[in-house]
N, C-alpha and C. Protein backbone atom coordinates (compact mmCIF):
# COMPACT_ATOMS: atom_id res chain seq x y z
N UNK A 1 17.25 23.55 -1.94
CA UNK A 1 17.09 22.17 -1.54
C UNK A 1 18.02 21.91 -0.36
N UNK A 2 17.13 21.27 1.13
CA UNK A 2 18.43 20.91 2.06
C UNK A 2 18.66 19.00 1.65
N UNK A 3 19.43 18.89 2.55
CA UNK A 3 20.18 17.80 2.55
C UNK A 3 19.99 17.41 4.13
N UNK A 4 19.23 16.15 4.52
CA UNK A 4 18.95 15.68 5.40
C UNK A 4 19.90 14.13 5.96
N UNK A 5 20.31 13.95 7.16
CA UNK A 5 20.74 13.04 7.55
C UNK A 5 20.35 11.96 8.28
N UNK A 6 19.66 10.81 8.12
CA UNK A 6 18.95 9.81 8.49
C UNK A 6 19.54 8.61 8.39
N UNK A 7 19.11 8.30 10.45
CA UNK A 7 19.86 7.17 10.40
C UNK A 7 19.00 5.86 10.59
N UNK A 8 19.44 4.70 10.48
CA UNK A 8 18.57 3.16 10.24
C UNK A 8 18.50 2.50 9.24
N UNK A 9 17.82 1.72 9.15
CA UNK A 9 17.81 0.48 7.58
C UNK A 9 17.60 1.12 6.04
N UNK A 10 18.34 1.10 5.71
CA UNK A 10 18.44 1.86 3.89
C UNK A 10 17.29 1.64 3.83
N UNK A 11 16.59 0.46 3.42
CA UNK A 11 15.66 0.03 2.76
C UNK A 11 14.35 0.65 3.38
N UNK A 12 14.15 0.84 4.89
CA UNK A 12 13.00 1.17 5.40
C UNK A 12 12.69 2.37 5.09
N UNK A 13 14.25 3.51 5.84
CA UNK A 13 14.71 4.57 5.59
C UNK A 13 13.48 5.18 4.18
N UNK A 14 14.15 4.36 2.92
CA UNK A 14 13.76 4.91 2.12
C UNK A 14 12.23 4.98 1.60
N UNK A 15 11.93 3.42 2.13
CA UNK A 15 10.29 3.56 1.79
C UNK A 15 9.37 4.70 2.58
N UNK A 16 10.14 4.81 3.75
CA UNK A 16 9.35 5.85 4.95
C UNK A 16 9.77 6.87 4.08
N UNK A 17 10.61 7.66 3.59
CA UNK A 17 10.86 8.88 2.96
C UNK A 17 10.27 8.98 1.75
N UNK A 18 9.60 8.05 0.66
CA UNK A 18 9.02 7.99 -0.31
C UNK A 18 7.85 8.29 0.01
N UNK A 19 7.33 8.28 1.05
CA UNK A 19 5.44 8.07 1.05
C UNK A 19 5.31 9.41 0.35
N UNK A 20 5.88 10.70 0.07
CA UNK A 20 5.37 11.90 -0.32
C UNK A 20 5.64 11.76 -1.46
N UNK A 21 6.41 10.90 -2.41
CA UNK A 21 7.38 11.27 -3.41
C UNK A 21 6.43 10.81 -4.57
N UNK A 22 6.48 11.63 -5.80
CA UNK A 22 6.00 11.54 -6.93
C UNK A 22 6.63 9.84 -8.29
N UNK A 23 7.79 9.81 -7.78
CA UNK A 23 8.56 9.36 -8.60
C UNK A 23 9.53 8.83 -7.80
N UNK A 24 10.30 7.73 -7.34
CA UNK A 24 11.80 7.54 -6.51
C UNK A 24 12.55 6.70 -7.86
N UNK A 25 13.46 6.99 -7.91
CA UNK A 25 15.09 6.26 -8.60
C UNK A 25 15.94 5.78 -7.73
N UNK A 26 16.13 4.36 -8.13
CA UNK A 26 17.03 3.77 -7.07
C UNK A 26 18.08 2.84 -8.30
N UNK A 27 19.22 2.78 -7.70
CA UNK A 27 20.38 2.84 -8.69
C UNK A 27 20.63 0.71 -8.40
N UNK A 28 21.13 0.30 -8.90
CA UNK A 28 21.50 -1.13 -8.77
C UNK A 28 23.06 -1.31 -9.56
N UNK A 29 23.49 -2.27 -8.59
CA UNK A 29 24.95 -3.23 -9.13
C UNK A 29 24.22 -3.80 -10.38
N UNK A 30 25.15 -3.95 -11.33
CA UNK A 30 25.03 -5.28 -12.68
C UNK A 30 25.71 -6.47 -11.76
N UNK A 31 25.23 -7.16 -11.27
CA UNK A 31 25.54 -8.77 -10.76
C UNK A 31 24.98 -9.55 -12.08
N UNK A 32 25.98 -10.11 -12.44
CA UNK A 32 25.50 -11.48 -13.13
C UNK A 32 25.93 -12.84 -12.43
N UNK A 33 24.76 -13.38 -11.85
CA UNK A 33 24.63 -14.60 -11.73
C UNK A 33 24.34 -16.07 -12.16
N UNK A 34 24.88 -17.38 -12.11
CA UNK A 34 23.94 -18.27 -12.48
C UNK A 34 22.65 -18.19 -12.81
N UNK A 35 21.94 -17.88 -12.43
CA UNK A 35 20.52 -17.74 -12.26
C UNK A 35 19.90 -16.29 -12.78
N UNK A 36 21.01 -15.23 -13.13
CA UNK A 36 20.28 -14.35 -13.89
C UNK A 36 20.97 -13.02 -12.78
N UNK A 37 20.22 -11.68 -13.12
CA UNK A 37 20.56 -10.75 -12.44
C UNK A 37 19.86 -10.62 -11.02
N UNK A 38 20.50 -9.59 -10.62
CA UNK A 38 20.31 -9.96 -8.65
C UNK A 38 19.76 -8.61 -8.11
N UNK A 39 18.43 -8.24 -7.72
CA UNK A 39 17.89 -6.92 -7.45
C UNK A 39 18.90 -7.07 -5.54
N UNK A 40 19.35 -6.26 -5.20
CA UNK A 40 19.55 -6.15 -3.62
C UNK A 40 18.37 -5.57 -2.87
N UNK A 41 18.58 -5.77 -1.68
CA UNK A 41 17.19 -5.53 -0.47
C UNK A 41 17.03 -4.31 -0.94
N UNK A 42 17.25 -2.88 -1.21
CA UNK A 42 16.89 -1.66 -1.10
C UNK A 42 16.30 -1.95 -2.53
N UNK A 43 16.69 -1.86 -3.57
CA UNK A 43 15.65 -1.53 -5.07
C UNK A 43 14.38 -3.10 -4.39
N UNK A 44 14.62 -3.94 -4.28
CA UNK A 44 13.72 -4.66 -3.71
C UNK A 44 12.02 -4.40 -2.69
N UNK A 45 12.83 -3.52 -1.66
CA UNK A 45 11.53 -2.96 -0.87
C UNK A 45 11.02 -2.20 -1.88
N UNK A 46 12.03 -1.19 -2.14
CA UNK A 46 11.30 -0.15 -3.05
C UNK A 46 9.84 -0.48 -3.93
N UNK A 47 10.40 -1.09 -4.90
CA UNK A 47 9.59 -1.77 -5.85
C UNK A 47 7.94 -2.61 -4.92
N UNK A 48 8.70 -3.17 -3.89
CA UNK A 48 7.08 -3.45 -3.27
C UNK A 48 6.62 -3.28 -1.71
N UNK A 49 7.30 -1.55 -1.48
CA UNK A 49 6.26 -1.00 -0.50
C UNK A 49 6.28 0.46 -0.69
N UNK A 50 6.85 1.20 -1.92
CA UNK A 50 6.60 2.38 -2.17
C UNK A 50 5.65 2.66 -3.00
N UNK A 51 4.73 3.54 -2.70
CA UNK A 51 3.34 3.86 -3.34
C UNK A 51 3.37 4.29 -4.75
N UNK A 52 4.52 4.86 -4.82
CA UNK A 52 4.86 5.87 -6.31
C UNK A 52 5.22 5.01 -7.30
N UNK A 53 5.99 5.02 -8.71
CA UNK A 53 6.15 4.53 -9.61
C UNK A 53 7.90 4.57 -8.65
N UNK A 54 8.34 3.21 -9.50
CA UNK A 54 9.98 3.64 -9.21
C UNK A 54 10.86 3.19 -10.16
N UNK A 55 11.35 3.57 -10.57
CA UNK A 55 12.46 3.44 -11.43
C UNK A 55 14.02 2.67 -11.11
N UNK A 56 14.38 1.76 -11.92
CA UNK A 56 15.62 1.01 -11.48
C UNK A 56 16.43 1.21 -12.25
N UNK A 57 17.89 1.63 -11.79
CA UNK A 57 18.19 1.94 -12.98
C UNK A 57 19.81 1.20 -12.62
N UNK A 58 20.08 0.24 -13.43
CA UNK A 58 21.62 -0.31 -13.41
C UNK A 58 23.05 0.57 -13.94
N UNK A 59 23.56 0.51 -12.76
CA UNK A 59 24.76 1.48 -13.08
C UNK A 59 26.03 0.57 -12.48
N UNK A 60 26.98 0.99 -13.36
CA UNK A 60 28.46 0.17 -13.28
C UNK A 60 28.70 -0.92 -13.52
């Protein structure tokens, strides 16, 4: 497996790198807010412009 370096908007970044992907995991802050928990822009695009299934998964 290599390890690639890409530069520009996380969020785009990643949807453009998903179009092949079977599966993507994208990690999230626990924010608790007034109003409930808080997805940020990257698990956000993910969820609605990557073709694949994606997985969110809250860590820390």
């Amino acid at each position: 497996m290599a390890a690639d370096l890409v530069r520009g908007h996380t969020a785009a970044v990643l949807v453009d790198t998903a179009a092949t992907a079977r599966l993507l995991v994208v990690g999230r802050r626990t924010r608790w807010l007034p109003l409930g928990t808080h997805l940020g822009p990257v698990a956000h695009a993910a969820i609605h412009h990557v073709h694949c299934p994606v997985e969110v998964v809250p860590h820390g």
